[in-house]
C-alpha atoms as a PDB file:
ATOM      1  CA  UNK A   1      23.745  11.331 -36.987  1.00  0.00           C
ATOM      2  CA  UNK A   2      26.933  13.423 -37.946  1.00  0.00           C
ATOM      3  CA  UNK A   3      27.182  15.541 -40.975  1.00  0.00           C
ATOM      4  CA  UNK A   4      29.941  17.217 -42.748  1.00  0.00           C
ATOM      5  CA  UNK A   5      29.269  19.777 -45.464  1.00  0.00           C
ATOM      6  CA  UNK A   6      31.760  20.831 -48.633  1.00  0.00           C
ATOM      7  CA  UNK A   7      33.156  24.427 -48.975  1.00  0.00           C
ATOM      8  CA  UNK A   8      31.494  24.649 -52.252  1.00  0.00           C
ATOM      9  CA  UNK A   9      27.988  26.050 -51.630  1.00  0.00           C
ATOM     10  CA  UNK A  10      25.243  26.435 -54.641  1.00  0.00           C
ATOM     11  CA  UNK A  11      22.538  29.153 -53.043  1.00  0.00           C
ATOM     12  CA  UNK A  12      22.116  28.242 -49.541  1.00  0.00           C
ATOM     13  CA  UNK A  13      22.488  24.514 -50.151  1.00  0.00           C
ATOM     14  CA  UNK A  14      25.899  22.850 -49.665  1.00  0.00           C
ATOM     15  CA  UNK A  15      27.383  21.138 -52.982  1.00  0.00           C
ATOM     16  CA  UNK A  16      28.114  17.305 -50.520  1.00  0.00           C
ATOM     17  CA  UNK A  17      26.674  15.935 -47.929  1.00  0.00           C
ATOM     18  CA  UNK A  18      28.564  13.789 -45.673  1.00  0.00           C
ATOM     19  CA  UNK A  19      26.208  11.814 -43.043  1.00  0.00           C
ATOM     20  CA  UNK A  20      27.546   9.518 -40.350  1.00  0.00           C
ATOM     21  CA  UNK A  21      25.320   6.861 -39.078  1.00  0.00           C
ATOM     22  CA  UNK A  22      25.195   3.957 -36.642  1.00  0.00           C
ATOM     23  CA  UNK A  23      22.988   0.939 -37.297  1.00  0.00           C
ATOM     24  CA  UNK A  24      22.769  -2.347 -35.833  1.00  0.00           C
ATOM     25  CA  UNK A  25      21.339  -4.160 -39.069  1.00  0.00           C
ATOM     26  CA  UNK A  26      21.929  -4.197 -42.993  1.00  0.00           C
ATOM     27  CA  UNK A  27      18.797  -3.724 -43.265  1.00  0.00           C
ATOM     28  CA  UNK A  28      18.400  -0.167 -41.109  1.00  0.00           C
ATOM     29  CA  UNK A  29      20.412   1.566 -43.910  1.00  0.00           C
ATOM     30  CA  UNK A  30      17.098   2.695 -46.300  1.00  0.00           C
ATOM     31  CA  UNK A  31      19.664   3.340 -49.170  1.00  0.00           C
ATOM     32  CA  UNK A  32      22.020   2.624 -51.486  1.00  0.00           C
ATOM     33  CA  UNK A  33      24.674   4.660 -54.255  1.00  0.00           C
ATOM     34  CA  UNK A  34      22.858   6.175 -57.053  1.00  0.00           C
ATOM     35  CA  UNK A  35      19.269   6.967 -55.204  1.00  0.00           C
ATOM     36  CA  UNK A  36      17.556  10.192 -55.408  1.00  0.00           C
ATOM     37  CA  UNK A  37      16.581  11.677 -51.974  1.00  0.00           C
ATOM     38  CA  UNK A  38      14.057  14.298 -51.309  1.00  0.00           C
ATOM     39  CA  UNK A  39      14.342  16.526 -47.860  1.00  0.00           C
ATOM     40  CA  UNK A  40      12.732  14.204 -45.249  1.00  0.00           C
ATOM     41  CA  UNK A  41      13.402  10.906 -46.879  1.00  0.00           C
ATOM     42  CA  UNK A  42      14.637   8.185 -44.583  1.00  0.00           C
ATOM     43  CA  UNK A  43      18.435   7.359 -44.976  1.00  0.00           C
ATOM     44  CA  UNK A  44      18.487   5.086 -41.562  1.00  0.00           C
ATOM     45  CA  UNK A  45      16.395   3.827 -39.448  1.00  0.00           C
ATOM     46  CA  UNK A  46      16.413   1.416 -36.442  1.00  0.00           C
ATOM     47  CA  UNK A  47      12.424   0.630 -36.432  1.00  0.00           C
ATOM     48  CA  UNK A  48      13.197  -3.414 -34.937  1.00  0.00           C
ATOM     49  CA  UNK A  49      14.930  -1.977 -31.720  1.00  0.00           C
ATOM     50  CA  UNK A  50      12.948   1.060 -31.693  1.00  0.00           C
ATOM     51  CA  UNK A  51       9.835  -1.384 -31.387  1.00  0.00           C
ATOM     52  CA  UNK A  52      11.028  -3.115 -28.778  1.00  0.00           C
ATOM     53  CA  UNK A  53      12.110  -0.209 -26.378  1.00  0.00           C
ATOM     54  CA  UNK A  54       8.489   1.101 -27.207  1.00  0.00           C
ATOM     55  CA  UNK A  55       6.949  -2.095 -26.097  1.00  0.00           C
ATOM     56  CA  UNK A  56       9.324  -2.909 -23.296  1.00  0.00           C
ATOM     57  CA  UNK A  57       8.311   1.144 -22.078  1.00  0.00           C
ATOM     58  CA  UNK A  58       4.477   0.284 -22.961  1.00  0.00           C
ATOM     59  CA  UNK A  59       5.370  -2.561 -20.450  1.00  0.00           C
ATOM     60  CA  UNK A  60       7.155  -0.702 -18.017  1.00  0.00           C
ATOM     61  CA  UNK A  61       4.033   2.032 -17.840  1.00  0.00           C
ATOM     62  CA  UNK A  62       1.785  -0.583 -17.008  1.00  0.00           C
ATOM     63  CA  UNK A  63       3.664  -1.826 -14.231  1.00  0.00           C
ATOM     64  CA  UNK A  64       3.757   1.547 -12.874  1.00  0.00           C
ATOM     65  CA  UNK A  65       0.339   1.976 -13.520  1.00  0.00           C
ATOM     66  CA  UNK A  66      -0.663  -0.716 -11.229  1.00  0.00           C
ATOM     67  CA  UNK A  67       2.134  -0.046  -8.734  1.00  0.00           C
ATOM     68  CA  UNK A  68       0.123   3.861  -8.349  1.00  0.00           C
ATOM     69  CA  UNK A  69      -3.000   2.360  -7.930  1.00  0.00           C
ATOM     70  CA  UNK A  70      -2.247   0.254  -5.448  1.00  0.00           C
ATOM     71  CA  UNK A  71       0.272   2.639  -3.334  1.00  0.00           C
ATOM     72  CA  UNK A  72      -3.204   4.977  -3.649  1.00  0.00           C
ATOM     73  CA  UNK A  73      -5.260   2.052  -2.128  1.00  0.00           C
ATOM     74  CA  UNK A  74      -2.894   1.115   0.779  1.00  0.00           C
ATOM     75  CA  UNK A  75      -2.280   4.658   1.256  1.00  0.00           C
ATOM     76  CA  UNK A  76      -5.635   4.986   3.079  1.00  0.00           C
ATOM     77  CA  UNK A  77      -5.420   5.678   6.902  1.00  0.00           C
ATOM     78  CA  UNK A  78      -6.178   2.174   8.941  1.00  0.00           C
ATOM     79  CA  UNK A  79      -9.486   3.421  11.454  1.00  0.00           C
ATOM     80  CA  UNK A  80      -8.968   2.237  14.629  1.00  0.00           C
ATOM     81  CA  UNK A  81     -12.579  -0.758  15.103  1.00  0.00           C
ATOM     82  CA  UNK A  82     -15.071   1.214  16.392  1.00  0.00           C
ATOM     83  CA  UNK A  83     -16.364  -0.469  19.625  1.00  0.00           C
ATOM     84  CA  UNK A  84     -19.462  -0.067  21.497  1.00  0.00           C
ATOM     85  CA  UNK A  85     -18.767   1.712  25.002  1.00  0.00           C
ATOM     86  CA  UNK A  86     -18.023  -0.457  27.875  1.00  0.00           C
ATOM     87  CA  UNK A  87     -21.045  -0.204  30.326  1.00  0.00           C
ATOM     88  CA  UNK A  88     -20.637  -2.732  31.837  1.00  0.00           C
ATOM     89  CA  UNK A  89     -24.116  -3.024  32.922  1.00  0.00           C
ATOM     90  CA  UNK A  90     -25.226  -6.745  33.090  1.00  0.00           C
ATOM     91  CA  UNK A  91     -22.078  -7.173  35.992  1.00  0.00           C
ATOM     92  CA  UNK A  92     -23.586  -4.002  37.657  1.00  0.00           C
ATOM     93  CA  UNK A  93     -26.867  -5.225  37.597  1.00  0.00           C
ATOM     94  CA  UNK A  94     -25.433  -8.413  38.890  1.00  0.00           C
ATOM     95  CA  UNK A  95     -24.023  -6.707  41.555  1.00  0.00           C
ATOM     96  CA  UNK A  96     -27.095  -4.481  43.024  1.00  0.00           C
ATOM     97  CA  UNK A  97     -29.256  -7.912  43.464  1.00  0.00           C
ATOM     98  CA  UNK A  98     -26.363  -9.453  45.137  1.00  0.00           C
ATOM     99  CA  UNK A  99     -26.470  -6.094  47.572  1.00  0.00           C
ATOM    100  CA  UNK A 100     -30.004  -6.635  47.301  1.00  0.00           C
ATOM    101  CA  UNK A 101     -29.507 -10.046  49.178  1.00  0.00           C
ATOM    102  CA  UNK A 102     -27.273  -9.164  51.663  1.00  0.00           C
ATOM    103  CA  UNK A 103     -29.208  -6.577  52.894  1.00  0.00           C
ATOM    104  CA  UNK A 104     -32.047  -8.355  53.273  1.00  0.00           C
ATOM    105  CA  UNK A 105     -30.391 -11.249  54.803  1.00  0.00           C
ATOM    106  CA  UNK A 106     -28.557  -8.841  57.486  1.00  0.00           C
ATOM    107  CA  UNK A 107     -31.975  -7.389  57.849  1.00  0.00           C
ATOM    108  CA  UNK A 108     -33.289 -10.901  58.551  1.00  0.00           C
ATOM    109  CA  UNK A 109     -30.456 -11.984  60.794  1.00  0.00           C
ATOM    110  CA  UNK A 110     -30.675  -8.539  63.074  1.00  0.00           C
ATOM    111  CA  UNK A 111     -34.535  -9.086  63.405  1.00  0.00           C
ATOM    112  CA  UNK A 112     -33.636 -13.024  65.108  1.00  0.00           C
ATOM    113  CA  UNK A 113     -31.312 -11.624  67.087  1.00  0.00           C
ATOM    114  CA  UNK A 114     -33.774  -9.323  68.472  1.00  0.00           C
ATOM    115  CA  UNK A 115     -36.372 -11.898  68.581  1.00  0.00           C
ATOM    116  CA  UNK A 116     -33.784 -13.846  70.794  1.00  0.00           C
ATOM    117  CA  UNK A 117     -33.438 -11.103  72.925  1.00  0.00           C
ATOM    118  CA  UNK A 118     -36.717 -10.820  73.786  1.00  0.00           C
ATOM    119  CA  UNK A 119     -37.599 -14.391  74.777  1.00  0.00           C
ATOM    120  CA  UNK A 120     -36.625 -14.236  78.216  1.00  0.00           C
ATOM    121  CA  UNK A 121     -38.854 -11.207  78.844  1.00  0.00           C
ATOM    122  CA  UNK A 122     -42.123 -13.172  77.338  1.00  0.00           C
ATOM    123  CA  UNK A 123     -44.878 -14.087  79.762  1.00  0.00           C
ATOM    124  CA  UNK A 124     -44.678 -17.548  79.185  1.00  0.00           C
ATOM    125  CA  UNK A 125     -44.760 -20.055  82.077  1.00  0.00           C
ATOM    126  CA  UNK A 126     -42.643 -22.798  81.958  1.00  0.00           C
ATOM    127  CA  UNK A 127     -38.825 -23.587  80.479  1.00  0.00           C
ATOM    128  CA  UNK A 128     -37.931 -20.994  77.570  1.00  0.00           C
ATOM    129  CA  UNK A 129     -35.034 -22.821  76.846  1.00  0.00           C
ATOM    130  CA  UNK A 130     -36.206 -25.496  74.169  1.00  0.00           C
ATOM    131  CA  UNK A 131     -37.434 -22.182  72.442  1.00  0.00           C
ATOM    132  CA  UNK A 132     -34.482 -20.375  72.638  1.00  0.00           C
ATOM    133  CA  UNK A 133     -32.683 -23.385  71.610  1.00  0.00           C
ATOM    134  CA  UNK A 134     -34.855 -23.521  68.391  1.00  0.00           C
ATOM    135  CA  UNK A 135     -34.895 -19.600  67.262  1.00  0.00           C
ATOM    136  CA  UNK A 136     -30.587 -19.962  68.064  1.00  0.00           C
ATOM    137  CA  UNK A 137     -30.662 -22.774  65.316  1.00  0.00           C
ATOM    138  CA  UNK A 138     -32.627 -20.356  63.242  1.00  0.00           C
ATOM    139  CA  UNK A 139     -30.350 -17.617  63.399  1.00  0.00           C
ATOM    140  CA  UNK A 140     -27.375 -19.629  63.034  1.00  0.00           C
ATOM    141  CA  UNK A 141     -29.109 -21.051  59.496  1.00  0.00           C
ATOM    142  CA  UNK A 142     -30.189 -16.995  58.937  1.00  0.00           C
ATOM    143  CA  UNK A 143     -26.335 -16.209  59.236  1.00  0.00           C
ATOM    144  CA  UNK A 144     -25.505 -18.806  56.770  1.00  0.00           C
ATOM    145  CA  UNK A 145     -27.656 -17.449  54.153  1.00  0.00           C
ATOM    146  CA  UNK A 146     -25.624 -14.181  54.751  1.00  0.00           C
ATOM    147  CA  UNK A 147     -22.365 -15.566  54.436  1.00  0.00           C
ATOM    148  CA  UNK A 148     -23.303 -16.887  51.000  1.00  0.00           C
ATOM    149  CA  UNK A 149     -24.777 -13.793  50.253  1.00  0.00           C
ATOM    150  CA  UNK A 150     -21.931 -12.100  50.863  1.00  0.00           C
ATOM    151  CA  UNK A 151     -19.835 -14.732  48.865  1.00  0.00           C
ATOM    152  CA  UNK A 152     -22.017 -14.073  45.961  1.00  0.00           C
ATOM    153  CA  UNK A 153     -21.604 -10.154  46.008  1.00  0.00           C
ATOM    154  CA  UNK A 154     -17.563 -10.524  46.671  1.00  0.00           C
ATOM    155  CA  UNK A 155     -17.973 -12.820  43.416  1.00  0.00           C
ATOM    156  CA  UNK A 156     -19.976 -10.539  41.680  1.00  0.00           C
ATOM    157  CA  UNK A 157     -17.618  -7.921  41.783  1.00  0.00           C
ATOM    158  CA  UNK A 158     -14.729  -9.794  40.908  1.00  0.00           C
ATOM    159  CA  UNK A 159     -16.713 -10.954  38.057  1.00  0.00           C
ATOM    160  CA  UNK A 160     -16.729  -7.018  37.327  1.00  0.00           C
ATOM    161  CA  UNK A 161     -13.143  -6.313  37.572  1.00  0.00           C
ATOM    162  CA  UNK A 162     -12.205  -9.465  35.666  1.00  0.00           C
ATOM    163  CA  UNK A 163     -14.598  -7.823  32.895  1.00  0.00           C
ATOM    164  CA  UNK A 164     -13.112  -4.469  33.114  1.00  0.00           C
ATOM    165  CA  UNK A 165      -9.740  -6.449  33.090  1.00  0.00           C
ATOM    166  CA  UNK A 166     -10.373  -8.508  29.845  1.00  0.00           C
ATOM    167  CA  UNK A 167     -11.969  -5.136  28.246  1.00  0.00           C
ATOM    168  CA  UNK A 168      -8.751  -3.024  29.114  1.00  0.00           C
ATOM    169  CA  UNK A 169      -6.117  -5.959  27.593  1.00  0.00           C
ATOM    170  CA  UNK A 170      -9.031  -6.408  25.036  1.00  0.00           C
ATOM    171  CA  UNK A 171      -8.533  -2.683  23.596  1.00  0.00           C
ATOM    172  CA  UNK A 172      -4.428  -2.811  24.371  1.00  0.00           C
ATOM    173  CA  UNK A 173      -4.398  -5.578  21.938  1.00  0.00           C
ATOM    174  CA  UNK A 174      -6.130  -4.153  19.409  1.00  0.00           C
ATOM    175  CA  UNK A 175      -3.860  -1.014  19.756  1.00  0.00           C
ATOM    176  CA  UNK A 176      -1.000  -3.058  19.377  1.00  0.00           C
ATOM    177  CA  UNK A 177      -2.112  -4.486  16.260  1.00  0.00           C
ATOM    178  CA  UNK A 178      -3.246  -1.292  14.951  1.00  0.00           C
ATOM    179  CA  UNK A 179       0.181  -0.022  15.629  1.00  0.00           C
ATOM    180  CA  UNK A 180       1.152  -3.415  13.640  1.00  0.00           C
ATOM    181  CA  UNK A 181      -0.512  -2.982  10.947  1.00  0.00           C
ATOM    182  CA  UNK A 182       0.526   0.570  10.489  1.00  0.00           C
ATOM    183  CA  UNK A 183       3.971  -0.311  10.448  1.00  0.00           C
ATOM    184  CA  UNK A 184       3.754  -3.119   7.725  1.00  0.00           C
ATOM    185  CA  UNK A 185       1.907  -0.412   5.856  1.00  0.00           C
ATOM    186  CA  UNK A 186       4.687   1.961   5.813  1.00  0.00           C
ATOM    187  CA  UNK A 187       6.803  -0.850   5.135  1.00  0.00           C
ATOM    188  CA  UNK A 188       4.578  -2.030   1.645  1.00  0.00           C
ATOM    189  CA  UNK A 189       4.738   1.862   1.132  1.00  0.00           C
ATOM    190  CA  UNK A 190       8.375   2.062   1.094  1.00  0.00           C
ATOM    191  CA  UNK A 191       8.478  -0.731  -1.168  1.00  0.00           C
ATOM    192  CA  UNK A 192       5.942   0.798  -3.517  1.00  0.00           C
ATOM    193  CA  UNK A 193       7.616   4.347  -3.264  1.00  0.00           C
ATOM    194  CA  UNK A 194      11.107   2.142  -4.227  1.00  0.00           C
ATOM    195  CA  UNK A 195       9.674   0.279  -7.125  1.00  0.00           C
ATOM    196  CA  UNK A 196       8.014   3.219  -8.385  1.00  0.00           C
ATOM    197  CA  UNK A 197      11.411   5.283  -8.653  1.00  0.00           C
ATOM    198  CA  UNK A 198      12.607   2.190 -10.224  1.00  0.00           C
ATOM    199  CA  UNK A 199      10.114   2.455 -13.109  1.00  0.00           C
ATOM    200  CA  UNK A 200       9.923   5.348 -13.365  1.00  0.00           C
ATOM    201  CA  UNK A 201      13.939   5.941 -14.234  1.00  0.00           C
ATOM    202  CA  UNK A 202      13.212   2.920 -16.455  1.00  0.00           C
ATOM    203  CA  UNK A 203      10.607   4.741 -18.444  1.00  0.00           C
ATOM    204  CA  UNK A 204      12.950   7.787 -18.823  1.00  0.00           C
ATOM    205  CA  UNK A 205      15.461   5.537 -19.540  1.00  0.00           C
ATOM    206  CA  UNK A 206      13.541   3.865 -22.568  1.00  0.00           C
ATOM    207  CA  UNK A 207      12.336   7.305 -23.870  1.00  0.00           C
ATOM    208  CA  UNK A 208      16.091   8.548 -24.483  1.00  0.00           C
ATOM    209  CA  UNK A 209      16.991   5.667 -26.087  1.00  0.00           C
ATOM    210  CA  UNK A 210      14.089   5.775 -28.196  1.00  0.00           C
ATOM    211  CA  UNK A 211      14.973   9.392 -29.021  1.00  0.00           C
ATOM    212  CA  UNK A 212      18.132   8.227 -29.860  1.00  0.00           C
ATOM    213  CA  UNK A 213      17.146   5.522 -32.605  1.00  0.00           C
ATOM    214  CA  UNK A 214      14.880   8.026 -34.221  1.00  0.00           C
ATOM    215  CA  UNK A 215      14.966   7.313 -37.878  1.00  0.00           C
ATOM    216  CA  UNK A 216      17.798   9.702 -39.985  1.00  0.00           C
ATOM    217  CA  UNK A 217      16.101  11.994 -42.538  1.00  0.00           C
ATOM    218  CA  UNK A 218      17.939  13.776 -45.593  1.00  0.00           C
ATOM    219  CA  UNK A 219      18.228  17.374 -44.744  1.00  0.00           C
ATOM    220  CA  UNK A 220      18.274  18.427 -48.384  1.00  0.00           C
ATOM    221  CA  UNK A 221      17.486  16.526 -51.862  1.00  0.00           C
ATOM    222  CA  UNK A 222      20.111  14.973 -53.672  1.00  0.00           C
ATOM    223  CA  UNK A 223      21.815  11.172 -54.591  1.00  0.00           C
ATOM    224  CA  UNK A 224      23.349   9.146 -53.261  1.00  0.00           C
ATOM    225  CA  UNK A 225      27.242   9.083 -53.774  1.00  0.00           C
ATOM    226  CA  UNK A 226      29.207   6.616 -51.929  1.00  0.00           C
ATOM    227  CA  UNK A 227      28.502   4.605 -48.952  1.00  0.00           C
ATOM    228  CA  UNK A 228      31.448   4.172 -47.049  1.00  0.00           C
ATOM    229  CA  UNK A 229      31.334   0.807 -43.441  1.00  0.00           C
ATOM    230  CA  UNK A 230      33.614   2.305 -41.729  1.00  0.00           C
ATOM    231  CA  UNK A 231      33.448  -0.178 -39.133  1.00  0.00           C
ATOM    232  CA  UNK A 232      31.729  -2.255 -36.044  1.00  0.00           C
ATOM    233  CA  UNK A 233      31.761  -0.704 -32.355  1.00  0.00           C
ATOM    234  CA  UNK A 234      30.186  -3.563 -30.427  1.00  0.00           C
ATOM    235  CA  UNK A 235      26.565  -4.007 -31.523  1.00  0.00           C
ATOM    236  CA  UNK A 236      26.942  -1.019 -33.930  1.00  0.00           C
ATOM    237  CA  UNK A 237      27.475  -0.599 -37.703  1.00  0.00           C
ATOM    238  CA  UNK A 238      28.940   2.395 -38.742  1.00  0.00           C
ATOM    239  CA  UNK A 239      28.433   3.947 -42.233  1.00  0.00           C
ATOM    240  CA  UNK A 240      28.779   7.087 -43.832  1.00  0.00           C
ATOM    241  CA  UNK A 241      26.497   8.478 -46.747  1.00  0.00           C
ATOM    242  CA  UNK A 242      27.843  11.158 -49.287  1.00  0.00           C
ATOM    243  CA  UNK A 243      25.484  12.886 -50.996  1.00  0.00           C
ATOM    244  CA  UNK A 244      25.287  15.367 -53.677  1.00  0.00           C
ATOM    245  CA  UNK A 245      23.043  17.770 -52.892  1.00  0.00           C
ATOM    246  CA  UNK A 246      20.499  19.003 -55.694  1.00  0.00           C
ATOM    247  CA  UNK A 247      21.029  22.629 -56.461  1.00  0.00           C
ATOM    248  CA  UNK A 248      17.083  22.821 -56.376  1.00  0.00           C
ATOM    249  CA  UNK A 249      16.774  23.113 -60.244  1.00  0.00           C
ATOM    250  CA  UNK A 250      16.625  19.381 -60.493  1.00  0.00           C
ATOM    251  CA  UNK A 251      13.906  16.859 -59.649  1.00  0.00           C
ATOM    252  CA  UNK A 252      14.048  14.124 -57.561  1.00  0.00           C
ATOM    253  CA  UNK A 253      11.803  10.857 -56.433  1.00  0.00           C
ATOM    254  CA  UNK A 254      10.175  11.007 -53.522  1.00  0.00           C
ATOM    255  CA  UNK A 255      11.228   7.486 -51.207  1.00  0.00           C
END
């Protein structure tokens, strides 16, 4: 709103009021020649647009609204799965009754040897060699059963390494995906952070425009003079209001 004032002052008042105004509608201008005017009446006002910047900001805050809350929520630290400790103890257990076995079997095995040994030294008359020949065949199956004993611990432990294997890519992966994870995070953060900024500007955007269509409000009382369309400047009307201004002896209708 502009104003211009007259040279010729009554009291503290001045004797016309010029008021420049922009409107968009007939219908913002709130008067017309000849009406009385308190201080504070409404001369303009652009309530339809001013309605709809307040509802598109309503709009606006509740986007940002939701856009906080949820850059809150994702903004919680991702906790790396907490995973039992890797004992591995079924494969070591595994592993001590293989041991178990091949001991045994060596024991078995050393004991036929010296049973072997000893059959030429046994008082026994006649040919040993039918005996010997049997107790050979026995150690030769003995040795067998350690080979596979053996077998059985070498698997055992591979079983164990494959185990520690799979647990060691097992927790890489889950690093990697951590570190995954994480980054799409910061990612959907940026985002957030971006659209937020957007918004906000937005909001402050409405709120000066809002400002700006505030209604226009007689500084003094007086009438209405002459109404003067001066012209259009794209979407805008522009008029200009003289008013007399009361002296402040006079009464005038509240609008």
């Amino acid at each position: 709103m502009e104003t211009e004032t007259s040279k010729e002052k009554t009291s503290d008042n001045p004797r016309t009021l010029k008021i420049r105004v922009s409107i968009s509608r007939r219908e913002d201008l709130r008067v017309k020649v000849g009406d009385k005017l308190n201080a504070g009446d409404v001369i303009a006002d652009r309530n339809k647009e001013r309605n709809a910047l307040v509802l598109q900001k309503q709009q606006a805050e509740i986007t940002l609204n939701r856009l906080q809350t949820l850059k809150a929520a994702r903004a919680e630290e991702l906790q790396k799965p907490v995973t039992p400790d890797a004992t591995f103890a079924e494969n070591q257990a595994a592993i001590r009754r293989a041991q178990v076995s091949v001991d045994a079997a060596k024991r078995n095995v050393g004991m036929q040897e010296t049973h072997i040994s000893q059959i030429a030294n046994l008082p026994f008359p006649g040919d040993l060699s039918k005996i010997k020949q049997h107790e050979t065949a026995r150690l030769a199956l003995l040795k067998g059963e350690l080979l596979e004993a053996e077998s059985n611990l070498a698997l055992e432990r591979a079983k164990l390494e494959t185990a520690k294997a799979n647990r060691s890519y097992s927790e890489q992966k889950d690093t990697l995906e951590i570190q995954k994870q994480k980054i799409t995070l910061n990612e959907q953060h940026l985002t957030l952070e971006t659209n937020i900024a957007q918004f906000e500007a937005q909001i402050t955007n409405l709120n000066a425009q809002i400002i700006a269509l505030s209604a226009v409000r007689a500084p003094f009382a007086g009438t209405i003079k002459k109404i003067t369309w001066e012209g259009q400047t794209n979407d805008e009307i522009n008029v200009v209001i003289l008013v007399d201004v009361d002296n402040g002896n006079s009464d005038s209708g509240a609008k």
